[in-house]
Protein backbone atom coordinates (compact mmCIF):
# COMPACT_ATOMS: atom_id res chain seq x y z
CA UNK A 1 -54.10 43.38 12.91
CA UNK A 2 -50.23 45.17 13.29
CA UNK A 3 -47.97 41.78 13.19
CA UNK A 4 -45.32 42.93 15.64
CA UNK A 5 -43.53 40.29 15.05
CA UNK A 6 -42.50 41.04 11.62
CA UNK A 7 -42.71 44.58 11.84
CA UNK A 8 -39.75 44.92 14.74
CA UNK A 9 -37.81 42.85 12.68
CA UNK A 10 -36.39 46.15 10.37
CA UNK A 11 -36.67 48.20 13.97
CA UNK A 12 -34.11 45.35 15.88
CA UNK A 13 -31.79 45.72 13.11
CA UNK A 14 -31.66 49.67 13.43
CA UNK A 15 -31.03 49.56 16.93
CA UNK A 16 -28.62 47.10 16.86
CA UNK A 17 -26.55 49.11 14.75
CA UNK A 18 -26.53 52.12 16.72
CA UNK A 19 -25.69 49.85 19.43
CA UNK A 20 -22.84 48.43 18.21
CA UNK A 21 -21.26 50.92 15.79
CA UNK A 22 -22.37 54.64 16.74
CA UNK A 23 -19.88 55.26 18.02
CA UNK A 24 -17.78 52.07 17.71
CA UNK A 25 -16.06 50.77 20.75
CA UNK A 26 -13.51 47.77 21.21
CA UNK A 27 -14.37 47.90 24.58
CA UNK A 28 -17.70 47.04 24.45
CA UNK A 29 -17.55 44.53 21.59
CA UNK A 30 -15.07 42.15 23.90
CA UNK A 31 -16.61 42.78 27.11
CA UNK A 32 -20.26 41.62 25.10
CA UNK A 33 -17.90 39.07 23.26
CA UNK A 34 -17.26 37.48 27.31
CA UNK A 35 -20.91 37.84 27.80
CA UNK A 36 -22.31 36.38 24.48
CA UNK A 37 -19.85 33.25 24.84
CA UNK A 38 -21.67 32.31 27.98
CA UNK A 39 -25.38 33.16 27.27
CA UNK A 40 -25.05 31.14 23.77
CA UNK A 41 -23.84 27.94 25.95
CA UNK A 42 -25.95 28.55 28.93
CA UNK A 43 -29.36 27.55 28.17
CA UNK A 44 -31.40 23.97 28.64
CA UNK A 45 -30.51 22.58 25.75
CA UNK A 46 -34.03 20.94 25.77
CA UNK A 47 -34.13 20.90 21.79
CA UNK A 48 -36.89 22.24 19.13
CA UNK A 49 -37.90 18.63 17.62
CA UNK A 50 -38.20 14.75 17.53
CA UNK A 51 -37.35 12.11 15.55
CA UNK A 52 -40.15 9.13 14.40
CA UNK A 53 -40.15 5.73 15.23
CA UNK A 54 -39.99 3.36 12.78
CA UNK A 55 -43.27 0.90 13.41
CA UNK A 56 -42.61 -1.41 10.95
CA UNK A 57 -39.07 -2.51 12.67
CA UNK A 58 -39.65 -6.35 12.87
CA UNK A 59 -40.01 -8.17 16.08
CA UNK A 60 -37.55 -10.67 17.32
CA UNK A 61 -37.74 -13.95 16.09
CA UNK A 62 -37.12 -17.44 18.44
CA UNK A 63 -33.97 -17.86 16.17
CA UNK A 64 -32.65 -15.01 16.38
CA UNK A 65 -33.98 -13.57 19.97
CA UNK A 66 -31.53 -10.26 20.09
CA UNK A 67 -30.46 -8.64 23.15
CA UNK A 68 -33.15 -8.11 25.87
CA UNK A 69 -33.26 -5.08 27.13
CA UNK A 70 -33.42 -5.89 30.75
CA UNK A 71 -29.71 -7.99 29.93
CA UNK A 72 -28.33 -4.59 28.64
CA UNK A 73 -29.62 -2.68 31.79
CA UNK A 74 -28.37 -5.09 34.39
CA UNK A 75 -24.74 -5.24 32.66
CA UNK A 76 -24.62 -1.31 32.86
CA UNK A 77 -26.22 -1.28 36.34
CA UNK A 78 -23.11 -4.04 37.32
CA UNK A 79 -20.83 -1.83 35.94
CA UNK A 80 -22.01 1.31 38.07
CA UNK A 81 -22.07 -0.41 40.84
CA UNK A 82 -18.53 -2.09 40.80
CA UNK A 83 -17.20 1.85 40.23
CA UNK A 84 -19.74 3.26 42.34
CA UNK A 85 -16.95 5.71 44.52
CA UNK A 86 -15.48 6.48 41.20
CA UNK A 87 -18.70 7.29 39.19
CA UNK A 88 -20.12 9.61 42.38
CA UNK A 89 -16.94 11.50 42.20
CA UNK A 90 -16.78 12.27 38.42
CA UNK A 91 -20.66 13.15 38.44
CA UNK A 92 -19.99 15.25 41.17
CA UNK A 93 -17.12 17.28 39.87
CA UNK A 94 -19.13 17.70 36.62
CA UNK A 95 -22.11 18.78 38.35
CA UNK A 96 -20.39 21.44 40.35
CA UNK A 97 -18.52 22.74 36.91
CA UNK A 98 -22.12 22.33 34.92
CA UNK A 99 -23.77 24.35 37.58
CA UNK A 100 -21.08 26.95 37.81
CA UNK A 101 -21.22 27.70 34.47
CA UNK A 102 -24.86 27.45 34.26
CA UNK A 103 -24.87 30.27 36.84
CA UNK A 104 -22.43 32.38 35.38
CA UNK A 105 -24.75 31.80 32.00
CA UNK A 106 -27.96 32.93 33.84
CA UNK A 107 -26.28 36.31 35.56
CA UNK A 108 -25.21 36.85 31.73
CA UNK A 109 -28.33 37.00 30.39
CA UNK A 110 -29.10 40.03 33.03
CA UNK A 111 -25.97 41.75 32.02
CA UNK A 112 -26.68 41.87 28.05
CA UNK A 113 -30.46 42.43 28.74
CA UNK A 114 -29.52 45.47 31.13
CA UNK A 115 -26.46 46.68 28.29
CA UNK A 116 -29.36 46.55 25.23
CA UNK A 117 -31.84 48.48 27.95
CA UNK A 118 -29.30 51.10 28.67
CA UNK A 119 -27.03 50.83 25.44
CA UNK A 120 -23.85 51.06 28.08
CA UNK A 121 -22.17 47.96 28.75
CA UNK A 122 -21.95 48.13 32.92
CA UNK A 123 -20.48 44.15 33.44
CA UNK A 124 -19.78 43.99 37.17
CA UNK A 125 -22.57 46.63 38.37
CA UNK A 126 -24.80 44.62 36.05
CA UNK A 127 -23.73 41.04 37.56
CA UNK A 128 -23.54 41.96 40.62
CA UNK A 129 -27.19 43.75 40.82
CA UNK A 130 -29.24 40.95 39.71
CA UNK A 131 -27.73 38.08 41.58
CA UNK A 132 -30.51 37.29 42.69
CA UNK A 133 -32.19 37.28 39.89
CA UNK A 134 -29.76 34.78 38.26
CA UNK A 135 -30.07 32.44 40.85
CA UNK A 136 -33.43 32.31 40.22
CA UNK A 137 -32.97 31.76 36.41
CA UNK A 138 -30.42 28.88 37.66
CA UNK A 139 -33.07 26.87 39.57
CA UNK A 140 -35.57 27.50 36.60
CA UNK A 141 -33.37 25.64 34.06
CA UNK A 142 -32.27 22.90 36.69
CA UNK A 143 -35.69 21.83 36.73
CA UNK A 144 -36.10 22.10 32.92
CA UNK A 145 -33.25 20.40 32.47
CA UNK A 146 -33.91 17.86 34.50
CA UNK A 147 -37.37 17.47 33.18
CA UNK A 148 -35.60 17.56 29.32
CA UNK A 149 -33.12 14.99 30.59
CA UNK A 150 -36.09 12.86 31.68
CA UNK A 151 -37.87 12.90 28.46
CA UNK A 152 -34.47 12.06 26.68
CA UNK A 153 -34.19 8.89 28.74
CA UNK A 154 -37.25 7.56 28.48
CA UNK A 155 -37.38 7.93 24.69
CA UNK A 156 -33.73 6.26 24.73
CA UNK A 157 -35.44 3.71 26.62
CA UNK A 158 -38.21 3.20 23.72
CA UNK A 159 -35.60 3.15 20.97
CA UNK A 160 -33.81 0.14 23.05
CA UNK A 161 -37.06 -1.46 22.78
CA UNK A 162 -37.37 -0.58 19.03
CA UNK A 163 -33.73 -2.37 18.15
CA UNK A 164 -33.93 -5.46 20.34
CA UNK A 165 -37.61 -6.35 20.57
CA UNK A 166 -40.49 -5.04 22.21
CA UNK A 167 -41.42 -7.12 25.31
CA UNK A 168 -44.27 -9.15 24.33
CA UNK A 169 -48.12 -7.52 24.58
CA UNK A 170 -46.82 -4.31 24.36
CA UNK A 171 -47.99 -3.24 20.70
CA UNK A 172 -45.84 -0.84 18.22
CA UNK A 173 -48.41 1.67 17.51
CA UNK A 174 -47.96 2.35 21.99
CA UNK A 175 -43.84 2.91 21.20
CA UNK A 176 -44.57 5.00 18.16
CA UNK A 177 -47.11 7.16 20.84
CA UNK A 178 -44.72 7.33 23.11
CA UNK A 179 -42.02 8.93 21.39
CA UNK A 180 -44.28 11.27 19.65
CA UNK A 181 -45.17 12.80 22.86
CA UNK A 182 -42.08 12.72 24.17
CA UNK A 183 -41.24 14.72 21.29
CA UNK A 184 -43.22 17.44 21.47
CA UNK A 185 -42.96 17.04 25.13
CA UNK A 186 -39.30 18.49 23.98
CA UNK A 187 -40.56 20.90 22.07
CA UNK A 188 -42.74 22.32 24.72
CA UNK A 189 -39.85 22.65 27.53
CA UNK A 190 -37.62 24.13 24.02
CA UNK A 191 -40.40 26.90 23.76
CA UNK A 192 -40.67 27.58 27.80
CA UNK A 193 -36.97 28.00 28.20
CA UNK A 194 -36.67 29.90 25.09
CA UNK A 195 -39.74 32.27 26.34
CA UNK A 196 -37.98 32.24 29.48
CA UNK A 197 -35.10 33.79 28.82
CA UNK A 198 -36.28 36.01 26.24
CA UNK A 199 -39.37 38.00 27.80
CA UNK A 200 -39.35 36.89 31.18
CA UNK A 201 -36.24 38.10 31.85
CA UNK A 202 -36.65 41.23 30.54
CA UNK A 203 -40.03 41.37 32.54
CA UNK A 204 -37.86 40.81 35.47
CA UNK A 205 -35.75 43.89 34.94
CA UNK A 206 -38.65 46.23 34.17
CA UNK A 207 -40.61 44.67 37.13
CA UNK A 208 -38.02 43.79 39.47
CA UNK A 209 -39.60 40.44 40.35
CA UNK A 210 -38.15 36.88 40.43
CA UNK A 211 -38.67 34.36 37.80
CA UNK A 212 -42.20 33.55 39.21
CA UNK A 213 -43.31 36.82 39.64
CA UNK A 214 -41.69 37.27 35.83
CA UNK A 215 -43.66 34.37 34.55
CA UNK A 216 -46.80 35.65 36.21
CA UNK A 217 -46.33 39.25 35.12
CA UNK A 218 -46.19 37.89 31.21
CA UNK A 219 -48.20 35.36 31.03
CA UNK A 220 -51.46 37.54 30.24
CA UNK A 221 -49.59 39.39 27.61
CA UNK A 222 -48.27 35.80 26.12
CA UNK A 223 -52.49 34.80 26.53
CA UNK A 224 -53.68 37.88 25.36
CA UNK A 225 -51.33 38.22 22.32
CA UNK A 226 -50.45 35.00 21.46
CA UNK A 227 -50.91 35.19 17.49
CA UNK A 228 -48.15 37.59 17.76
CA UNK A 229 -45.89 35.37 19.81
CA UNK A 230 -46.72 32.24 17.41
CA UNK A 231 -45.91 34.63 15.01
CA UNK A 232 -42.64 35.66 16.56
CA UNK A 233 -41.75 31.93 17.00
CA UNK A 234 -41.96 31.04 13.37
CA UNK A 235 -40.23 34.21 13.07
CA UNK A 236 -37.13 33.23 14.97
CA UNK A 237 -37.12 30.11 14.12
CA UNK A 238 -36.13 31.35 10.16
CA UNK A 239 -33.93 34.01 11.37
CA UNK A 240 -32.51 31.24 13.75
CA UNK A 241 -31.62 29.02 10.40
CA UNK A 242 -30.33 32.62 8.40
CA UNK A 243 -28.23 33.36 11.44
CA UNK A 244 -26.47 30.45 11.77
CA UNK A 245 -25.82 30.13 8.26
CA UNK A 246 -24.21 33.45 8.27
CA UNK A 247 -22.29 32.96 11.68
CA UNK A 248 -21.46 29.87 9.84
CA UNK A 249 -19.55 31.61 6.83
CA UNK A 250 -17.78 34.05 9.11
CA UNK A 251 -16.27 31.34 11.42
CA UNK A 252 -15.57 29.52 8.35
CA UNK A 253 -13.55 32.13 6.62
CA UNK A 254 -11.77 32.83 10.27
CA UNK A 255 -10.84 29.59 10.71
CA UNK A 256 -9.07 29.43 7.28
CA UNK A 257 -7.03 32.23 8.13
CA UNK A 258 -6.16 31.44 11.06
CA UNK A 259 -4.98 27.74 9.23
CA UNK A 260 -3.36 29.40 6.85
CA UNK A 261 -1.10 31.90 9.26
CA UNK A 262 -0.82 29.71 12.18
CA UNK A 263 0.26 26.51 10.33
CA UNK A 264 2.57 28.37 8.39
CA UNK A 265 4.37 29.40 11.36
CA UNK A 266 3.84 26.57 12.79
CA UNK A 267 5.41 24.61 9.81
CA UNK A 268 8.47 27.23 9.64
CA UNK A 269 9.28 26.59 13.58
CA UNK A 270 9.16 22.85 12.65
CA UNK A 271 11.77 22.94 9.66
CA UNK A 272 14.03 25.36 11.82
CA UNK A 273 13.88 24.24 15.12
CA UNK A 274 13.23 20.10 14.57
CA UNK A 275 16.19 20.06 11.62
CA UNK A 276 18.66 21.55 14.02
CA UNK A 277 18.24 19.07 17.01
CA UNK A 278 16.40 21.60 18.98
CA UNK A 279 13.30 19.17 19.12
CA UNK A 280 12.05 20.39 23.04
CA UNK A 281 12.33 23.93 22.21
CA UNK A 282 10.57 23.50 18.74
CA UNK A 283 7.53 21.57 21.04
CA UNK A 284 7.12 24.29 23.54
CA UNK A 285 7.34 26.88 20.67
CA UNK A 286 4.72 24.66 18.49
CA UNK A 287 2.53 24.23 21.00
CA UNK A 288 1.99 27.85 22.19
CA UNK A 289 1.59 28.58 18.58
CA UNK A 290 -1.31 26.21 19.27
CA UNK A 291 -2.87 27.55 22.27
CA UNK A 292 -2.89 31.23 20.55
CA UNK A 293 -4.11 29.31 17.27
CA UNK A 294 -7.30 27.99 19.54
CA UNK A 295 -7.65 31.38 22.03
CA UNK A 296 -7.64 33.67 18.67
CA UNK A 297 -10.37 31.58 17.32
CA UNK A 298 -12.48 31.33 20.11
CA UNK A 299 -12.47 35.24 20.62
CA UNK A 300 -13.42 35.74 17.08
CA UNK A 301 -15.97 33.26 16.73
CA UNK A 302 -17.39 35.43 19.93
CA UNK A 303 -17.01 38.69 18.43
CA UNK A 304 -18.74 37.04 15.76
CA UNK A 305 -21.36 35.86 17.56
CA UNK A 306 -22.33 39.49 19.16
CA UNK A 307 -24.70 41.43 16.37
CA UNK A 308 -26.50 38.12 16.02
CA UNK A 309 -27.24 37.69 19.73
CA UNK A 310 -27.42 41.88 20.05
CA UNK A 311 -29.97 41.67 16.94
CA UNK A 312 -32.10 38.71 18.09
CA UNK A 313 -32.24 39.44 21.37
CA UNK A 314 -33.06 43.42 20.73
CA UNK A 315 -35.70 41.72 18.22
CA UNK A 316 -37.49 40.28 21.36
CA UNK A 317 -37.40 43.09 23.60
CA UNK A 318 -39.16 44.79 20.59
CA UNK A 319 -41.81 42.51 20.35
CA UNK A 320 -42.40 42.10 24.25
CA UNK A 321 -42.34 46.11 24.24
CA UNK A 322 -45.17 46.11 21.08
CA UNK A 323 -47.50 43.91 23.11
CA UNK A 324 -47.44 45.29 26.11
CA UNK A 325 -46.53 48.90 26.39
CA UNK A 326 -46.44 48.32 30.84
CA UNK A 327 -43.33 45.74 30.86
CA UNK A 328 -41.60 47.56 27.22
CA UNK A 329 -37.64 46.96 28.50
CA UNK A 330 -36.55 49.86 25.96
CA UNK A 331 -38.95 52.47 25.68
CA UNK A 332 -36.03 55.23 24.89
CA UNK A 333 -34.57 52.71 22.20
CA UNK A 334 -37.70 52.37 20.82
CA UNK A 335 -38.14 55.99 20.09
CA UNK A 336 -35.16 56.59 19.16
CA UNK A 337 -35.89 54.20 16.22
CA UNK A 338 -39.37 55.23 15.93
CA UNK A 339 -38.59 58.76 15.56
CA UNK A 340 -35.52 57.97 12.74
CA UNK A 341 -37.84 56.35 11.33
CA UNK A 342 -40.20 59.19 10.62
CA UNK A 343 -37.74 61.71 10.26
């Protein structure tokens, strides 16, 4: 049997190069820099493992009895509801800013789906085609979240009763259960939100269907080829680890010279400015210094961040494309490649 998964891995690479740097264009590398910044920060966030339980943590004792759990939930509940107007407001703010970005993160993932398709970088006809769509995407990962955000809770919940003593009958080996399965309950949501956004939306695109309709579409392929996607998630884990290392080197050496230049001038506008009296003029000066200090760095660590989302992303479109010839999102990428390849 052809293992797709590892096979598209050379074949991602190719086409990510001719993406990006035949022919080379500024352009495209900031306007995918915008678009990478938000798809990297967009997703659930449901996370990819869990941590054990220690069952040999020793129950309380009559001399020393702890903290009961219920104590430490009616202090916070107290607390909430003494600052009930205030804590509304504040949630609902960050709600409205967590969903607005969330949204602008799910039309994103359309836009540098429908740029690797085409290999033109269209942003607003992009955005604004598959509104829809996003919207969609939006409720999708409200839910998971919500669901993830559940699971976190509860196992919060169990570690309470881990550190201050489980109430009595309730036996450690049940805790230890617990958090196992909410664990992989984690890992699960990690792996449908991940799948998500890499096949079904693609399988969106090429089938103009909602999320739904996406997940239906996919699913048999997923069923019908799933040592290749079990493959392909071992697969991305690694690359995942390799990627991050790397993205991890570059930011590093950008962030040293960006140190290095910006606190220099930074230092000189101190000794200049602060030793002849001019000490407002110096703090305006020093801290725009800053704010083009922090704005350089975050642009970079985007334009970073651009062949490794252009690379793994074109990896899955491969893979989704090798499985299922019906819902392939690049078939004139792939022969492109294909025919370099043999040429």
């Amino acid at each position: 049997m052809t293992l797709y998964a590892i096979e598209d891995l050379d074949d991602a690479f190719v086409a990510t190069r001719e993406f990006l740097i035949s022919p080379f264009s500024l352009r495209r590398w900031l306007v995918l820099a915008f678009v990478v910044f938000f798809v990297g920060g967009g997703g659930v966030g449901a996370g990819n493992g869990f941590s054990g339980v220690n069952a040999a943590t020793p129950p309380a004792t009559d001399t020393d009895p702890g903290v009961e759990v219920g104590e430490v939930v009616a202090l916070l509940t107290e607390l909430l509801l003494a600052n009930l107007a205030l804590v509304l407001g504040v949630l609902g703010v960050l709600a409205l800013f967590v969903l607005g970005f969330m949204f602008v993160a799910a039309t994103m993932e359309f836009v540098l789906v429908e740029s690797l398709r085409t290999e033109e970088v269209r942003f607003v006809e992009y955005a604004r085609s598959n509104l829809r769509k996003a919207l969609s995407l939006l409720a999708f990962r409200v839910v998971l979240g919500a669901l993830a955000l559940g699971v976190v809770g509860g196992l919060f919940y169990l570690g309470l009763w881990v550190v201050t003593g489980a109430p009595e009958g309730v036996p450690s080996f049940l805790l230890v259960g617990l958090s196992v399965v909410g664990g992989l309950t984690l890992l699960l949501l990690s792996l449908v939100d991940g799948f998500t956004t890499e096949f079904v939306v693609p399988t969106m695109l090429v089938t103009d269907r909602g999320l739904i309709g996406g997940w239906r579409a996919f699913w048999p392929t997923l069923v019908g080829s799933w040592k290749q996607y079990l493959v392909y998630a071992v697969a991305v884990f690694v690359l995942g680890i390799v990627v991050s290392i790397l993205v991890g080197i570059a930011v590093a050496i950008v962030l040293t010279g960006l140190g290095l230049t910006f606190g220099i001038a930074g230092a000189a506008v101190f000794l200049l400015l602060f030793a002849a009296g001019a000490e407002l003029v110096g703090g305006i000066l020093l801290a725009l210094i800053g704010l083009v200090a922090v704005a350089l760095f975050l642009v970079s660590v985007a334009l970073i961040l651009v062949p490794a989302e252009s690379y793994l992303r074109y990896y899955s479109l491969f893979v989704l494309g090798d499985t299922d010839a019906d819902l392939d999102p690049i078939p004139e990428v792939r022969g492109a490649v294909r025919e370099r390849e043999y040429t």
